[in-house]
C-alpha atoms as a PDB file:
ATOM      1  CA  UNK A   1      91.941 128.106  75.482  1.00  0.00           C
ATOM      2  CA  UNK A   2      93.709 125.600  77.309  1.00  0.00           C
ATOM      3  CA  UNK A   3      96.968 128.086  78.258  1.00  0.00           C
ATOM      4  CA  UNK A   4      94.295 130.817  79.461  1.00  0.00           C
ATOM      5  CA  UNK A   5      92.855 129.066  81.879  1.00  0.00           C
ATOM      6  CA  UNK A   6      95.890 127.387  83.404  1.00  0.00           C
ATOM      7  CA  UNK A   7      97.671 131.120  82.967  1.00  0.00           C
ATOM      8  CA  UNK A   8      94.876 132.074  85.733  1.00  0.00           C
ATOM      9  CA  UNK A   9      92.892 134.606  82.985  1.00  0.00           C
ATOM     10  CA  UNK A  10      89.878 135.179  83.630  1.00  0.00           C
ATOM     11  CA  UNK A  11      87.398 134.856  80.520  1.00  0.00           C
ATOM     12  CA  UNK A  12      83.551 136.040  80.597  1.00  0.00           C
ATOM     13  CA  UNK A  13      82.085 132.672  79.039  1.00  0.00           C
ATOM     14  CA  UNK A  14      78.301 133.058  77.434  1.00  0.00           C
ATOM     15  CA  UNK A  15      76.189 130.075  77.523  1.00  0.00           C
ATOM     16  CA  UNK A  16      73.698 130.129  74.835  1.00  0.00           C
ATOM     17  CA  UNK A  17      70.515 127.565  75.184  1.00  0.00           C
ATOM     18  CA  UNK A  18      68.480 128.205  72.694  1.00  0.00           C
ATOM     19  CA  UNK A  19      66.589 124.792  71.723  1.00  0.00           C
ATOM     20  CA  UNK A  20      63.913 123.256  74.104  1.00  0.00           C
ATOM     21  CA  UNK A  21      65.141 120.550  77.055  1.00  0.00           C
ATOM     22  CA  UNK A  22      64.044 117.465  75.736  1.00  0.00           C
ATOM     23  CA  UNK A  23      64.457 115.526  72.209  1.00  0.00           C
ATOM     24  CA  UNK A  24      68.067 116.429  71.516  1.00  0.00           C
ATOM     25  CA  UNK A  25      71.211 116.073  73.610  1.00  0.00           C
ATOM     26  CA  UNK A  26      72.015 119.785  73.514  1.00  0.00           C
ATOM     27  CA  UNK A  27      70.250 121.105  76.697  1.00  0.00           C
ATOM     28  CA  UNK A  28      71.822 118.452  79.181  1.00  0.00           C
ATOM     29  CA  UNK A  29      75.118 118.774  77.133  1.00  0.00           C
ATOM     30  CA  UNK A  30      75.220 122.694  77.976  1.00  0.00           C
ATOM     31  CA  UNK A  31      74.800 122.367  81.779  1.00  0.00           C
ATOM     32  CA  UNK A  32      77.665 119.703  81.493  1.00  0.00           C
ATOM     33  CA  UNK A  33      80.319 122.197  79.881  1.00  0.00           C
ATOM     34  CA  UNK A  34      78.503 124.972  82.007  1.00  0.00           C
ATOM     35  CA  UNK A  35      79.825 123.174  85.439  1.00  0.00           C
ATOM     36  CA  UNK A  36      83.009 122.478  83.399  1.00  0.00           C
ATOM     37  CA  UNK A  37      83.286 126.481  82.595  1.00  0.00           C
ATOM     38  CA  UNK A  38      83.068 126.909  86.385  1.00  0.00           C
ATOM     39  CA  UNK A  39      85.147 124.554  87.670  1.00  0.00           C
ATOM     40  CA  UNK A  40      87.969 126.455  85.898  1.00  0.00           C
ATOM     41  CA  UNK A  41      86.801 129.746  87.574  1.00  0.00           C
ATOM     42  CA  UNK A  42      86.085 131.394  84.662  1.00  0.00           C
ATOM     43  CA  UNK A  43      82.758 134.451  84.399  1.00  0.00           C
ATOM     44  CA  UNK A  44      79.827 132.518  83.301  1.00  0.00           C
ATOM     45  CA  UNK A  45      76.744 133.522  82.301  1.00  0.00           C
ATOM     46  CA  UNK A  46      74.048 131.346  80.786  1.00  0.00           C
ATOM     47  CA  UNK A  47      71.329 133.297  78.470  1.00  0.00           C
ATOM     48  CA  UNK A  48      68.010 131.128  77.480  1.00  0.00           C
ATOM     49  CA  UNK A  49      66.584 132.347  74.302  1.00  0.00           C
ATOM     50  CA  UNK A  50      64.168 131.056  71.607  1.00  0.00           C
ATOM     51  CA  UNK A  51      63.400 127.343  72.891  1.00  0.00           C
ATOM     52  CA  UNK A  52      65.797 127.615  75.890  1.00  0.00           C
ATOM     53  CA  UNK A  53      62.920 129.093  77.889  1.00  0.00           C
ATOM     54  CA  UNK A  54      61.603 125.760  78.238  1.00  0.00           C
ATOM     55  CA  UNK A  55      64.771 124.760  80.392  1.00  0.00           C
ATOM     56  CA  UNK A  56      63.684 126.677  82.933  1.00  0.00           C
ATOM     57  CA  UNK A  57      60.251 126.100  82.830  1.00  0.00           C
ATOM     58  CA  UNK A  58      58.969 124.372  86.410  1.00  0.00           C
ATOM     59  CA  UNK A  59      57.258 121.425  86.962  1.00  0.00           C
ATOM     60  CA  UNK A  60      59.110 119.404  84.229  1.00  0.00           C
ATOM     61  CA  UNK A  61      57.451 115.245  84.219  1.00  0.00           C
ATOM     62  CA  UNK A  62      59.540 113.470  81.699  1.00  0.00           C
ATOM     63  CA  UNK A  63      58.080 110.517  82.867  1.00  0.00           C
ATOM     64  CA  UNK A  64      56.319 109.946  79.519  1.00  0.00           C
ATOM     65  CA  UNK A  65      58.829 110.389  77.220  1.00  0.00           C
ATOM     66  CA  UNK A  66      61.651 108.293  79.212  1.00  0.00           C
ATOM     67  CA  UNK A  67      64.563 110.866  79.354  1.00  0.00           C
ATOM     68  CA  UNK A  68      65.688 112.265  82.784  1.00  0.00           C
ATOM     69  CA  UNK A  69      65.205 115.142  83.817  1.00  0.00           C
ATOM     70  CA  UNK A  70      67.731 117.153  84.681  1.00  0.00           C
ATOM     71  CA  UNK A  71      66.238 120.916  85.157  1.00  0.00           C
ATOM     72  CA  UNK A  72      66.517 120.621  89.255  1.00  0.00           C
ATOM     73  CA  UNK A  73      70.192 120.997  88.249  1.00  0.00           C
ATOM     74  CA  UNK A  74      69.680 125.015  87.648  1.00  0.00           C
ATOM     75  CA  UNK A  75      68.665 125.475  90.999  1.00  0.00           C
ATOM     76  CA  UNK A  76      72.167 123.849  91.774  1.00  0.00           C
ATOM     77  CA  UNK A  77      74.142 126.016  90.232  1.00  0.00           C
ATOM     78  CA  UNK A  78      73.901 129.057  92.470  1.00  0.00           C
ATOM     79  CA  UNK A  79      76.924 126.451  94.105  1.00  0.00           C
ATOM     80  CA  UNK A  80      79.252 126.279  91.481  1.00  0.00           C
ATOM     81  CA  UNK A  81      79.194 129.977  91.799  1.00  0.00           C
ATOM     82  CA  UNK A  82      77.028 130.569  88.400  1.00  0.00           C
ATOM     83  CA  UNK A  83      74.314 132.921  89.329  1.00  0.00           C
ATOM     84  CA  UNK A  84      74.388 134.717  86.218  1.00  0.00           C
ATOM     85  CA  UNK A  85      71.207 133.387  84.278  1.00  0.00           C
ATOM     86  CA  UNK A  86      69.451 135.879  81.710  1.00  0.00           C
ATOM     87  CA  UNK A  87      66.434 135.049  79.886  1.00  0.00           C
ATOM     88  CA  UNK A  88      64.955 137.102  76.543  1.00  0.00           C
ATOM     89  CA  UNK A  89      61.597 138.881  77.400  1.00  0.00           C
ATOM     90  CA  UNK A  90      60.735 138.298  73.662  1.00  0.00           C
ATOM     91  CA  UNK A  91      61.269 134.791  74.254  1.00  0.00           C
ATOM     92  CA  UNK A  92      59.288 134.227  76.936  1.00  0.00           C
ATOM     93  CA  UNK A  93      56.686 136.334  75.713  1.00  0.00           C
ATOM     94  CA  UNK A  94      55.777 134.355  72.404  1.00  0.00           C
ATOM     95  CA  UNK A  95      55.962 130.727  74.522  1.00  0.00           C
ATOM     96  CA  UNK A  96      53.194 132.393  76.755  1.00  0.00           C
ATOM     97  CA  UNK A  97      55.384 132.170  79.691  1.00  0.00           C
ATOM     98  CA  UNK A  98      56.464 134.503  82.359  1.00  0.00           C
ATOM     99  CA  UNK A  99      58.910 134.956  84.624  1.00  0.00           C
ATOM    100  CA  UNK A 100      57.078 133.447  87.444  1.00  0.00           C
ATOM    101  CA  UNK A 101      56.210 129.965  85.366  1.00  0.00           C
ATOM    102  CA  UNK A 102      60.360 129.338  85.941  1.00  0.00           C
ATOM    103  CA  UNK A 103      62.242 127.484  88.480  1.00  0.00           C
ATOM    104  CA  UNK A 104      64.691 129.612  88.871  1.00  0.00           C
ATOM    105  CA  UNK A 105      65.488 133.498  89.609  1.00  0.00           C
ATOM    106  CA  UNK A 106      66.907 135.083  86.556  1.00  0.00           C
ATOM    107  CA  UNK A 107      67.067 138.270  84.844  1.00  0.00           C
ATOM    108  CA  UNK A 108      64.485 138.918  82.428  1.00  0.00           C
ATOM    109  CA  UNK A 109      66.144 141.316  79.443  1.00  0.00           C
ATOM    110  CA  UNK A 110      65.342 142.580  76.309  1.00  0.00           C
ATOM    111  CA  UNK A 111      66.384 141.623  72.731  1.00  0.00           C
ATOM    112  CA  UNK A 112      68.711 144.616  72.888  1.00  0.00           C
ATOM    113  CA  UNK A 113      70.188 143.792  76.350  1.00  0.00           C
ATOM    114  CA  UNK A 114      70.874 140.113  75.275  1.00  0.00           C
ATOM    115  CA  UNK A 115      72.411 141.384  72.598  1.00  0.00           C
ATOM    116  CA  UNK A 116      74.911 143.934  74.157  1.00  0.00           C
ATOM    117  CA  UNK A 117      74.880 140.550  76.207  1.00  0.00           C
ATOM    118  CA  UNK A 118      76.684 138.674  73.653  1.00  0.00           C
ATOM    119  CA  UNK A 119      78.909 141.587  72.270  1.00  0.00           C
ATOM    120  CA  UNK A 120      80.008 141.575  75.490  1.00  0.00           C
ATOM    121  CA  UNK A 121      81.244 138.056  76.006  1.00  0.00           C
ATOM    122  CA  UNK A 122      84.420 136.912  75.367  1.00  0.00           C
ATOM    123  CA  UNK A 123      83.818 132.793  74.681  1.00  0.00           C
ATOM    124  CA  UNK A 124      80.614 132.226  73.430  1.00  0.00           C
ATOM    125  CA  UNK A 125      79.288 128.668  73.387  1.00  0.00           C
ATOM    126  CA  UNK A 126      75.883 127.946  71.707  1.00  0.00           C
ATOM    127  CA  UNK A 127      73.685 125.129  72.263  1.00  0.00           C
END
């Protein structure tokens, strides 16, 4: 991957969050190698399915359970030139969520669009 990117070859990276923002590492982690993906000018997308939702979710308060919180950093990203953000209607649906209950504009898409989504990417990164 390493020669691609310094051979100026433009990759469409996937971002896949998929577990809920707090209790494990793996939320955080993914915005970390997100800003990395960027950095290196590569297409990124980020999808939130399952779990993920809850990233995106406003009005976080970690303030009881001691962990930062981090999700003010999606709104940030628009910067770093990733405006790409796709959540699964499904998804949302079965959390009881909407698209107006996020902080962030993204495009709500089906099952089937996430998954033409995915077929589509070229470096796929799941967290």
């Amino acid at each position: 991957m390493e020669e691609e990117l310094e051979s100026g070859v433009v990759k469409k990276f996937l971002y896949i969050n998929r577990r809920a923002p707090h209790g494990t590492v793996y939320a955080h982690e993914a915005l970390e190698v997100v800003l990395i993906g960027a950095a290196f000018e590569q297409d990124v997308s980020l999808a939130f399915i399952d779990d993920g939702v809850f990233q995106l979710k406003k009005d976080q308060d970690t303030s009881e359970i001691n962990t930062k919180n981090f999700s003010k950093i999606f709104s940030a990203l628009e910067m770093y030139d990733v405006e790409k953000l796709y959540v699964e209607k499904e998804s949302l649906e079965l959390r009881g969520l909407t698209e107006d209950d996020l902080s962030v504009d993204v495009k709500v898409i089906d099952s089937a669009e996430m998954k033409k989504l995915i077929t589509d990417s070229e470096v796929i990164f799941n967290f």
